[in-house]
PDB file of N, CA and C in Angstrom:
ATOM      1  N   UNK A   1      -3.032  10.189   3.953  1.00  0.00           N
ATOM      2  CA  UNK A   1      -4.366   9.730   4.303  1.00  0.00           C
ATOM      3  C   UNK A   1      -4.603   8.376   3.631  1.00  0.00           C
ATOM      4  N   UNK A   2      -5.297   7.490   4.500  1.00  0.00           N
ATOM      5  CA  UNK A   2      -4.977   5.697   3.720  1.00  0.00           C
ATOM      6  C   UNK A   2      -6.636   5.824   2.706  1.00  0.00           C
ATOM      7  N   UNK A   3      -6.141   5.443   1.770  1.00  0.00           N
ATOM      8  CA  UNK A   3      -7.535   5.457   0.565  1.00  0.00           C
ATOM      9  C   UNK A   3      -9.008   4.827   1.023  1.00  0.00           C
ATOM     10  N   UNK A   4      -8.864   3.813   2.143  1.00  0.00           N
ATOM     11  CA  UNK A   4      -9.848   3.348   2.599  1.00  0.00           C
ATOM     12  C   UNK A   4     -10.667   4.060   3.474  1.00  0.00           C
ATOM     13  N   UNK A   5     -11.791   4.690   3.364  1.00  0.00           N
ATOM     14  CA  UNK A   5     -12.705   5.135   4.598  1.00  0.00           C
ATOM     15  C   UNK A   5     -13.339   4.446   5.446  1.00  0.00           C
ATOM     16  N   UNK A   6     -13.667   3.387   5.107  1.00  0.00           N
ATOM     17  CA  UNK A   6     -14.223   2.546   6.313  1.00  0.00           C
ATOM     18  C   UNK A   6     -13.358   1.585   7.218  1.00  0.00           C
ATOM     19  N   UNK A   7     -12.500   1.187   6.564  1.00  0.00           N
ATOM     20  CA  UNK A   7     -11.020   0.825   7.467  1.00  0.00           C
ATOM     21  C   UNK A   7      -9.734   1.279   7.825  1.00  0.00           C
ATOM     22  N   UNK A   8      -9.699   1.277   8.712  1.00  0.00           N
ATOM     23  CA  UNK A   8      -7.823   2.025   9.236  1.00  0.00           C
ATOM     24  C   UNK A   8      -7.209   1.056  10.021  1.00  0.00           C
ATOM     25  N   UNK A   9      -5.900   1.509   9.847  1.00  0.00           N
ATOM     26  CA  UNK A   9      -5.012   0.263  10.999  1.00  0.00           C
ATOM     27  C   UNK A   9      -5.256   0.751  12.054  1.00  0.00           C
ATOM     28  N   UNK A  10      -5.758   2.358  12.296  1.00  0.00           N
ATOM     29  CA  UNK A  10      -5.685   2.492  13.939  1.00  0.00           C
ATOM     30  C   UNK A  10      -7.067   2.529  14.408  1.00  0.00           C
ATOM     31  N   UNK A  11      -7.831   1.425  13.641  1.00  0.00           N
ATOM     32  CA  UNK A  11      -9.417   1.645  14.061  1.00  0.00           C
ATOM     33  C   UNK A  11      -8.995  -0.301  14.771  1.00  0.00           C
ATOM     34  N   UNK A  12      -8.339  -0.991  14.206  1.00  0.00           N
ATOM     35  CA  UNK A  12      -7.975  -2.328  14.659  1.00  0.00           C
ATOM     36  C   UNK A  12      -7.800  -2.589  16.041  1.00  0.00           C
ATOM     37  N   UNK A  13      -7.110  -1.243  16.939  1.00  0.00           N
ATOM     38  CA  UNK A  13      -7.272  -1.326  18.419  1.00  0.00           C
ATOM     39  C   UNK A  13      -8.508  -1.289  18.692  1.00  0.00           C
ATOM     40  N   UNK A  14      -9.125  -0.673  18.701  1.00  0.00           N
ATOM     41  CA  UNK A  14     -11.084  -0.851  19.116  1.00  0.00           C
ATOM     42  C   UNK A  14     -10.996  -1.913  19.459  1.00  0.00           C
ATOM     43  N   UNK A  15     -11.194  -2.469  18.096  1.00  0.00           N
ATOM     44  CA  UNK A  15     -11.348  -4.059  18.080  1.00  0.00           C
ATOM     45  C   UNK A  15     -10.707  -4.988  18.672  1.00  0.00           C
ATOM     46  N   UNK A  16      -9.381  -5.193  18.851  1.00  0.00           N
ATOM     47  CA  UNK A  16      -8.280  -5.818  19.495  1.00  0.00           C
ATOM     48  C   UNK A  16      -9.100  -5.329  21.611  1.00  0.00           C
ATOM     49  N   UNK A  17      -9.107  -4.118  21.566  1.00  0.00           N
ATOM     50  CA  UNK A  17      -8.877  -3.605  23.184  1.00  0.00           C
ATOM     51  C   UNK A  17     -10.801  -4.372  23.514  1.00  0.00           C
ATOM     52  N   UNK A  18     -11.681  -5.425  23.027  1.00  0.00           N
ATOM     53  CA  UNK A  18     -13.494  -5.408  22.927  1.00  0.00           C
ATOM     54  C   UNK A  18     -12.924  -6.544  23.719  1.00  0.00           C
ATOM     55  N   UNK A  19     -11.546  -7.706  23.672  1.00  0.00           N
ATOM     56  CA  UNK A  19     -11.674  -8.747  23.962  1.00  0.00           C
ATOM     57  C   UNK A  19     -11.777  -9.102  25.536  1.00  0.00           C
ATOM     58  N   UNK A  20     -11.405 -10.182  25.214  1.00  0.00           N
ATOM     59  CA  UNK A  20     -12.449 -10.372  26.996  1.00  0.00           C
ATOM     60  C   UNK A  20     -10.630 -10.639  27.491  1.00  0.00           C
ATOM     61  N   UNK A  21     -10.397  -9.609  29.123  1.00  0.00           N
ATOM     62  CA  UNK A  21      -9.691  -9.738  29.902  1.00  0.00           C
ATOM     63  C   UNK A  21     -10.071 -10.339  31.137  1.00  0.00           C
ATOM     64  N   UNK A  22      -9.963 -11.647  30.603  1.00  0.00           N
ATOM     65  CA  UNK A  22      -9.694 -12.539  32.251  1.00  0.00           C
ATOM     66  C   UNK A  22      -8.950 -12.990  33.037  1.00  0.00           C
ATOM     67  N   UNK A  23      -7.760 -13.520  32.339  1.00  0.00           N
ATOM     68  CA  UNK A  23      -6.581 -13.155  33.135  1.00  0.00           C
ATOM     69  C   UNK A  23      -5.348 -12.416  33.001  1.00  0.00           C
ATOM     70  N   UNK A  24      -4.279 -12.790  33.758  1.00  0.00           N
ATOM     71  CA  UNK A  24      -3.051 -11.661  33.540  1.00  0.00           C
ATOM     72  C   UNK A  24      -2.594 -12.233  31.988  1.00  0.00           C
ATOM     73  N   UNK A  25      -2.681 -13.295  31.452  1.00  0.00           N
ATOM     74  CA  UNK A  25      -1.992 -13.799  30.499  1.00  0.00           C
ATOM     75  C   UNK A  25      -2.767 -13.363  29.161  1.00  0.00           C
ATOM     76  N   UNK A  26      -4.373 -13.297  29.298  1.00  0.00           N
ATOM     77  CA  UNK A  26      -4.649 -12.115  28.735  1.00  0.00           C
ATOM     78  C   UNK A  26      -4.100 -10.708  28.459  1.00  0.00           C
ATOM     79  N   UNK A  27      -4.274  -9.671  29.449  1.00  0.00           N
ATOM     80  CA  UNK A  27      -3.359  -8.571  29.192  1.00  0.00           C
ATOM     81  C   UNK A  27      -1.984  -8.726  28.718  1.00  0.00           C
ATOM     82  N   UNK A  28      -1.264  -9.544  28.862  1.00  0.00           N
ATOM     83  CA  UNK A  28       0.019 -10.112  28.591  1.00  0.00           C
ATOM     84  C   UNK A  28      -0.050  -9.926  26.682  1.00  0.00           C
ATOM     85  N   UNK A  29      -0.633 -10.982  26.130  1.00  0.00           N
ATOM     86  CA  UNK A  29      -0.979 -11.216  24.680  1.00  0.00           C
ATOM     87  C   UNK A  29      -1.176  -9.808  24.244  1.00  0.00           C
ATOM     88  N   UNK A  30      -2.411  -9.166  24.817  1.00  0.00           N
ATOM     89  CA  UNK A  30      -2.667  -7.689  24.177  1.00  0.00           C
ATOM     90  C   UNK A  30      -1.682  -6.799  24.501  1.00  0.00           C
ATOM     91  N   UNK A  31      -0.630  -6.640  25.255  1.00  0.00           N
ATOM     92  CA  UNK A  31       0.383  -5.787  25.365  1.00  0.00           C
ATOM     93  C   UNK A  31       1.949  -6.503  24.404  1.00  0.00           C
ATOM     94  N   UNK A  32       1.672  -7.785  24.082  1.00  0.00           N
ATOM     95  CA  UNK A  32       2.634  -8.611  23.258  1.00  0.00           C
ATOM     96  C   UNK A  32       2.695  -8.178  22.059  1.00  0.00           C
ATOM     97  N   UNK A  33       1.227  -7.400  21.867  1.00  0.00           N
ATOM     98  CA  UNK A  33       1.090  -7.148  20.218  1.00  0.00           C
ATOM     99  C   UNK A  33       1.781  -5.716  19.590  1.00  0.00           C
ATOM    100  N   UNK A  34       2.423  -5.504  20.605  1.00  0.00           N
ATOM    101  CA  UNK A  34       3.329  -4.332  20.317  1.00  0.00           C
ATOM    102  C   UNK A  34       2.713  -3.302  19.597  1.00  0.00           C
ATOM    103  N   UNK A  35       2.008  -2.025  20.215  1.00  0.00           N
ATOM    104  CA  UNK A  35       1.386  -0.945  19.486  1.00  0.00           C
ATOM    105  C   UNK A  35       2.423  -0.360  19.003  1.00  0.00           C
ATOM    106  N   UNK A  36       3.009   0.461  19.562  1.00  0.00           N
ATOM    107  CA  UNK A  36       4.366   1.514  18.753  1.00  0.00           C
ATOM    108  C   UNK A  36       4.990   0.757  17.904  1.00  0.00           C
ATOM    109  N   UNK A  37       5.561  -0.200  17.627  1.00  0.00           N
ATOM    110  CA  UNK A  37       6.089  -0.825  16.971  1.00  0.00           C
ATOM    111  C   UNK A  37       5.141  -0.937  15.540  1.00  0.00           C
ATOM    112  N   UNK A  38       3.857  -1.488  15.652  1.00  0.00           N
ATOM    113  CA  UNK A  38       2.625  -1.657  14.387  1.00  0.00           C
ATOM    114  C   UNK A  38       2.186  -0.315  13.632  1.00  0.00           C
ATOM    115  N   UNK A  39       2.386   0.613  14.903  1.00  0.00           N
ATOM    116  CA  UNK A  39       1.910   2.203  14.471  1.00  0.00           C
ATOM    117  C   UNK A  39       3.271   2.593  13.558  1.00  0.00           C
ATOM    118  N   UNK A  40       4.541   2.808  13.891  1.00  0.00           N
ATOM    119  CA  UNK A  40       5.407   2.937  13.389  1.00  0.00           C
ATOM    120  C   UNK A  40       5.738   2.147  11.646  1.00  0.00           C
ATOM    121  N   UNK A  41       4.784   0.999  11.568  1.00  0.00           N
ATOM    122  CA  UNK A  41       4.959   0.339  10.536  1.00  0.00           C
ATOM    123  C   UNK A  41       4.129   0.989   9.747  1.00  0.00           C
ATOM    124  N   UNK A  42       2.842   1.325  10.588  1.00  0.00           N
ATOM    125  CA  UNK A  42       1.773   1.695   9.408  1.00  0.00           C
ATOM    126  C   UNK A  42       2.040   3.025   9.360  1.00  0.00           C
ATOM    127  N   UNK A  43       3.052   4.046   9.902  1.00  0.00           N
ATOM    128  CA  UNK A  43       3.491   5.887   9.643  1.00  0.00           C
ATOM    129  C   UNK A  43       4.365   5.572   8.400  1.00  0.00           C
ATOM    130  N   UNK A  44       4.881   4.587   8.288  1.00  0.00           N
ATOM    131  CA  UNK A  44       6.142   3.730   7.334  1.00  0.00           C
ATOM    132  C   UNK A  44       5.695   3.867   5.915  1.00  0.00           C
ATOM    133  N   UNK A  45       4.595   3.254   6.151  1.00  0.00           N
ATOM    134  CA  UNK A  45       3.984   2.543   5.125  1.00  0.00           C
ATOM    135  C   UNK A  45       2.937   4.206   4.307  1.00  0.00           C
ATOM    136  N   UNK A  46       2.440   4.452   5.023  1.00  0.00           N
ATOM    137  CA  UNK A  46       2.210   5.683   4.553  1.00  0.00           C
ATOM    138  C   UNK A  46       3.120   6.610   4.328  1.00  0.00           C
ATOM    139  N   UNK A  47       4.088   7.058   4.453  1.00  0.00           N
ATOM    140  CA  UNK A  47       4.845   7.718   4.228  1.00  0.00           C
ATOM    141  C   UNK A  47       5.886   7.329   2.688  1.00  0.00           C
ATOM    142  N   UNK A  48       6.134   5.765   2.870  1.00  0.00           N
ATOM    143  CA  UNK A  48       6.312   5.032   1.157  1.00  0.00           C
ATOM    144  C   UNK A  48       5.682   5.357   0.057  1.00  0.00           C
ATOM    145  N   UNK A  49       4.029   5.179   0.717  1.00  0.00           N
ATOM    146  CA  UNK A  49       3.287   5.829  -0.464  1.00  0.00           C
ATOM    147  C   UNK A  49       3.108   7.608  -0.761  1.00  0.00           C
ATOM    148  N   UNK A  50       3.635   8.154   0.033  1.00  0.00           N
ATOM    149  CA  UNK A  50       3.126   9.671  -0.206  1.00  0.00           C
ATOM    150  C   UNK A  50       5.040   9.591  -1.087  1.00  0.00           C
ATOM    151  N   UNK A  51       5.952   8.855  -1.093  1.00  0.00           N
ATOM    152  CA  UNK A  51       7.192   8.953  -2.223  1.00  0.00           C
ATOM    153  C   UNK A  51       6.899   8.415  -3.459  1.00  0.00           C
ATOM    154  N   UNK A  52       5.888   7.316  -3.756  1.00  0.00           N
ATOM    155  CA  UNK A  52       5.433   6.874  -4.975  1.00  0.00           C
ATOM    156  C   UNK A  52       4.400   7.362  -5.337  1.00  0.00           C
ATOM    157  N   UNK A  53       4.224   8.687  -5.124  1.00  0.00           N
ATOM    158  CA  UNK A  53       2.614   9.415  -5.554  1.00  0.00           C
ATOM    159  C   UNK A  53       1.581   9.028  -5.162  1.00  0.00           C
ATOM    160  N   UNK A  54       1.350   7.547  -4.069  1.00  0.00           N
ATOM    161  CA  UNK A  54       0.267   7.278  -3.965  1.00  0.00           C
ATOM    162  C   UNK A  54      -0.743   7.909  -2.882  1.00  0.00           C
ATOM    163  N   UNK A  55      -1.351   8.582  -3.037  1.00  0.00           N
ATOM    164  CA  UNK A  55      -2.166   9.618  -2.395  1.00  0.00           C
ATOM    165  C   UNK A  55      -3.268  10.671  -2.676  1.00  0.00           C
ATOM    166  N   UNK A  56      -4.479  10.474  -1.746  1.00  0.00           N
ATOM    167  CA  UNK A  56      -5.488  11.345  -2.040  1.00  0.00           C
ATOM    168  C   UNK A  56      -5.517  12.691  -3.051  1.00  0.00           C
ATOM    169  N   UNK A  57      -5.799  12.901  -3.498  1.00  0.00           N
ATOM    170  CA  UNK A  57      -5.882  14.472  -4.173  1.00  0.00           C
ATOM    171  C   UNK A  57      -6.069  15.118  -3.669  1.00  0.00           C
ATOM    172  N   UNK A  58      -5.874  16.366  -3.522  1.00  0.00           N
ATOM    173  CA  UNK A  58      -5.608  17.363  -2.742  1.00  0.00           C
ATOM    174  C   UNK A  58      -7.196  18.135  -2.410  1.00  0.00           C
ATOM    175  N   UNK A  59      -7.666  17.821  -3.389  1.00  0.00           N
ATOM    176  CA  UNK A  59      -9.231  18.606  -3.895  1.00  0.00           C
ATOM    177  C   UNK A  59     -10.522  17.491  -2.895  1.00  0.00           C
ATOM    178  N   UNK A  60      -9.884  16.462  -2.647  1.00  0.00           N
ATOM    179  CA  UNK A  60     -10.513  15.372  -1.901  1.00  0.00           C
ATOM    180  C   UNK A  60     -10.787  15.661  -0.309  1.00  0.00           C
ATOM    181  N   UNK A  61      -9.301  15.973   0.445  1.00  0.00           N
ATOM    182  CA  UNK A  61      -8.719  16.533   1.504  1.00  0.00           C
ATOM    183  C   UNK A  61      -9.800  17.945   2.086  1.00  0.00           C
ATOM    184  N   UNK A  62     -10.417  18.710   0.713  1.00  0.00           N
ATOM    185  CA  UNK A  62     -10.153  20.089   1.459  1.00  0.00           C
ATOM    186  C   UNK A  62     -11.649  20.051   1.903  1.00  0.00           C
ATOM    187  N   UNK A  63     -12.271  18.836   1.620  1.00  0.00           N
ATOM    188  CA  UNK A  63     -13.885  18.794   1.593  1.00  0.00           C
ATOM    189  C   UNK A  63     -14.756  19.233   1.055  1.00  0.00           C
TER     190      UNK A  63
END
């Protein structure tokens, strides 16, 4: 779970998908930005930190 509550990497699509599609070269750019590829970085990246202890407490989690 990423320590931040008000930001996530997968709250960044929202934001990314608000922009204005006017042309094809538009959709082009937003499909350039490679989702699986960014998601895969940020499962990565969390997963680094749950090997260096870095992670919620368990008592945090259960609500």
């Amino acid at each position: 779970m990423p320590f931040n509550s008000d930001t996530a990497f997968r709250s960044d699509l929202g934001f990314s998908a608000r922009g204005s599609f006017r042309t094809r070269e538009h959709y082009l750019c937003y499909l350039g930005a490679d989702m699986p590829r960014y998601f895969n970085k940020q499962i990565a990246n969390m997963r680094n930190g749950l090997v260096r202890s870095f992670a919620q407490r368990r008592v945090t989690l259960e609500g």
